[in-house]
Protein backbone atom coordinates (compact mmCIF):
# COMPACT_ATOMS: atom_id res chain seq x y z
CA UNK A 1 0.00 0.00 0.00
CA UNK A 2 1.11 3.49 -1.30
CA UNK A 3 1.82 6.55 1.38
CA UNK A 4 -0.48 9.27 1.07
CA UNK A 5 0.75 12.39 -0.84
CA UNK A 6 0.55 15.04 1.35
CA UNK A 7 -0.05 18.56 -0.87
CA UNK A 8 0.14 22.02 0.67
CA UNK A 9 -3.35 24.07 1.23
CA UNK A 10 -3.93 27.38 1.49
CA UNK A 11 -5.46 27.09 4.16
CA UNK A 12 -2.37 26.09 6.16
CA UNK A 13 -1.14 29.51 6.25
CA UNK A 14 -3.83 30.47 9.14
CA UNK A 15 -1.97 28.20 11.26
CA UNK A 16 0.89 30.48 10.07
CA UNK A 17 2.77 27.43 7.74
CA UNK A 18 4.09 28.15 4.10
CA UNK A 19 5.51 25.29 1.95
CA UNK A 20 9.04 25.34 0.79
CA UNK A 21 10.59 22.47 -2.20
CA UNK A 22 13.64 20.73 -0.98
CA UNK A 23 14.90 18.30 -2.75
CA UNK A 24 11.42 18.03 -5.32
CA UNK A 25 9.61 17.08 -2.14
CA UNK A 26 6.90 19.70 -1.04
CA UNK A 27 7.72 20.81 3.06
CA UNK A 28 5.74 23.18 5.46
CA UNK A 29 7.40 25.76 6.68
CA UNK A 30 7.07 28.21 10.00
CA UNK A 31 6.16 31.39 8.70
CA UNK A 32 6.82 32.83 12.05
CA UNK A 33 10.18 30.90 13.27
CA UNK A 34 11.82 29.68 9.94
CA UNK A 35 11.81 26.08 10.91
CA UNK A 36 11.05 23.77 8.13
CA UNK A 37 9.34 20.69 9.15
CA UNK A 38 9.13 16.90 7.58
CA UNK A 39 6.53 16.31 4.64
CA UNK A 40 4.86 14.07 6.67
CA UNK A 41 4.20 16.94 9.56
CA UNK A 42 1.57 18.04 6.64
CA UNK A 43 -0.97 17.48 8.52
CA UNK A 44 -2.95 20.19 10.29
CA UNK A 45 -2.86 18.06 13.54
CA UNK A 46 0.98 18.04 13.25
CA UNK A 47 0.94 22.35 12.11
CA UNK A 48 -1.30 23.05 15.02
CA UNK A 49 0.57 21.23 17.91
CA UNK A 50 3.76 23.17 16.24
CA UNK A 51 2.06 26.55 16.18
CA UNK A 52 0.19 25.92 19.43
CA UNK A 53 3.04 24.56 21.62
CA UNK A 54 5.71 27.44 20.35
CA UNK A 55 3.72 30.39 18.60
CA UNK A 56 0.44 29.99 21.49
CA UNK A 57 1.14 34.49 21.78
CA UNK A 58 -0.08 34.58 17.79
CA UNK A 59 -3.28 32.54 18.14
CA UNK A 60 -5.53 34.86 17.32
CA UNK A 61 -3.82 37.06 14.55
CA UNK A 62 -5.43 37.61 10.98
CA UNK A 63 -5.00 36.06 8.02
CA UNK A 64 -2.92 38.98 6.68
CA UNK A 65 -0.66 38.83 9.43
CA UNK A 66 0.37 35.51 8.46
CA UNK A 67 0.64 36.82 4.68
CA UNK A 68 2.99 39.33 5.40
CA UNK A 69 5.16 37.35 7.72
CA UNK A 70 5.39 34.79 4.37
CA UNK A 71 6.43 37.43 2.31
CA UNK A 72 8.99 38.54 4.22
CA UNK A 73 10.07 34.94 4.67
CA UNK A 74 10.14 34.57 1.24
CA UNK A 75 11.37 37.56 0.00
CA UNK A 76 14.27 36.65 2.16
CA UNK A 77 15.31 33.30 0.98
CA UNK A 78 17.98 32.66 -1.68
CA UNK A 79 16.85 30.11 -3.06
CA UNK A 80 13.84 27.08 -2.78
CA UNK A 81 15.51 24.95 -0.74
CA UNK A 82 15.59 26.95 2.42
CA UNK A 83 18.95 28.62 2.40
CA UNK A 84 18.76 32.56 3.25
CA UNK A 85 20.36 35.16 1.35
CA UNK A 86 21.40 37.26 4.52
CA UNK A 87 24.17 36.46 5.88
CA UNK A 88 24.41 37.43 9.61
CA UNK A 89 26.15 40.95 9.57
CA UNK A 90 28.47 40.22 12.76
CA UNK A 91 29.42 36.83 11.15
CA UNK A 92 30.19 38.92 7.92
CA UNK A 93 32.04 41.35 10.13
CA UNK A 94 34.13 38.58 12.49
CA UNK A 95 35.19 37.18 8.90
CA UNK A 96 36.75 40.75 7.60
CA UNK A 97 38.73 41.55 10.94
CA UNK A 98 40.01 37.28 10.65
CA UNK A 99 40.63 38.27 7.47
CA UNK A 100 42.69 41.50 8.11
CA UNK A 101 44.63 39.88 10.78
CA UNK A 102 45.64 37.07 8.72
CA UNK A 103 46.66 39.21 5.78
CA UNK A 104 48.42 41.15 8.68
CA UNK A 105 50.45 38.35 9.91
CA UNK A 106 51.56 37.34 5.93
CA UNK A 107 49.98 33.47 6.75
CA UNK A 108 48.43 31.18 4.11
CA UNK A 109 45.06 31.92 3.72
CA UNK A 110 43.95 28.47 4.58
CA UNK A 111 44.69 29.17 8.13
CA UNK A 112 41.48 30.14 8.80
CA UNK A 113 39.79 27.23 7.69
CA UNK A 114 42.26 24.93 9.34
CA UNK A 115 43.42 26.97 12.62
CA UNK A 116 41.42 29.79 13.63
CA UNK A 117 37.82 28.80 12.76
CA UNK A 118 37.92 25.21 14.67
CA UNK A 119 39.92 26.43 17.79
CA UNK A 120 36.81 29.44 18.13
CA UNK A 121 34.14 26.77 17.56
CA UNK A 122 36.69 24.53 20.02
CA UNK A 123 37.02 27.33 22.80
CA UNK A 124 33.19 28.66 22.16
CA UNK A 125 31.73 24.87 22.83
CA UNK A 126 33.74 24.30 25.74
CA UNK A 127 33.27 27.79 27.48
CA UNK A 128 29.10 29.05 26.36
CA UNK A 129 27.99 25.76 25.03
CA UNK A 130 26.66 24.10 21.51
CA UNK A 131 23.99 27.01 20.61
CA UNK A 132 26.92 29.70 20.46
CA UNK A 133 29.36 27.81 19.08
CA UNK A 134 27.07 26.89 15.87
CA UNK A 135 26.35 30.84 15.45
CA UNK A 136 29.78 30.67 15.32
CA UNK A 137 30.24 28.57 12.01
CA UNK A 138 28.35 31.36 10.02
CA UNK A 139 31.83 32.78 10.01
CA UNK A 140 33.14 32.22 6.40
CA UNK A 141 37.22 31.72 6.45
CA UNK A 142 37.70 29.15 3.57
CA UNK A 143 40.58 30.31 1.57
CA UNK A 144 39.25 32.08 -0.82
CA UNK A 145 36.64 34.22 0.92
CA UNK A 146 39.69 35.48 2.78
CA UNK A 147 41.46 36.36 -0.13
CA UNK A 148 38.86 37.93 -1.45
CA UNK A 149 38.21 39.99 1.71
CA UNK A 150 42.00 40.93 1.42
CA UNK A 151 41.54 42.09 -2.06
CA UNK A 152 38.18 44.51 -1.08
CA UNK A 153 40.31 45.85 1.46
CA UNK A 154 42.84 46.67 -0.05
C-alpha cells in the first residue's frame, strides 16, 4: 500500500505554515520561526501542535498577518531549498577583521579554515555551550573568501 501524498493548502497559512521544495519534495514551513518541518508533519494536527506549543502568543492574529510574515520569509530566501540570502552581519564582520589579521600576519590563507575557525568553535563549545558555538560557524574563512576579503580591502 502506497503513502499518502501530502499537498500544501492554502489554508495552512492560518496556522501560520508556508511550503518550501527541498529536494522536489513539497515541506511546510514556520512562517513565524523559519523552521522547516518533515513532509509528513503536513498534517494540520501536526501544524497546530507546532504553532500551538511554540507560537500559542499569535493565536488569534489575521490572516494577513500571516501573509505578510510569508512574504517577508520569502522575500528573504535565496533560493527554494531553504537557504537565506542574509548572511548574519556580525558573522560577515568577524570574517573581515580574521581576514585582516591574517593578511596582517603574511599566513596562508587556509589558516582560517584549518586553525582559527575550529579552535573558536573549540574554545566557544567548551566555554558558552553548543547554541553559540554553531552561530559561530556562520563565520566564512575558507581560503578564498579570505582572499577575497583581502583584495576589497585593499
Amino acid at each position: 500500500m502506497s503513502a499518502k501524498k501530502r499537498t500544501y493548502n492554502e489554508a495552512f497559512l492560518k496556522k501560520g505554515f508556508t511550503s518550501i521544495v527541498q529536494n522536489s519534495v513539497v515541506k511546510p514551513q514556520c512562517a513565524v520561526c523559519g523552521k522547516v518541518l518533515s513532509h509528513e508533519s503536513m498534517k494540520p494536527s501536526k501544524l497546530k501542535v507546532h504553532f500551538e506549543s511554540l507560537h500559542s502568543q499569535l493565536v488569534d492574529k489575521s490572516l494577513d498577518h500571516f501573509k505578510r510574515k510569508e512574504a517577508s520569509l520569502k522575500a528573504s530566501r535565496m533560493d527554494s531549498t531553504g537557504h537565506f540570502a542574509r548572511q548574519d552581519k556580525a558573522a560577515l564582520e568577524a570574517s573581515y577583521s580574521i581576514a585582516l589579521k591574517i593578511a596582517q600576519t603574511k599566513k596562508p590563507h587556509t589558516i582560517g579554515e584549518d586553525l582559527i575557525k575550529p579552535c573558536i568553535l573549540e574554545a566557544t563549545k567548551a566555554i558558552l555551550g553548543e547554541q553559540q558555538a554553531h552561530q559561530l560557524r556562520a563565520i566564512s574563512l575558507s581560503n578564498d573568501i579570505v582572499k577575497s576579503r583581502i583584495c576589497c580591502k585593499l
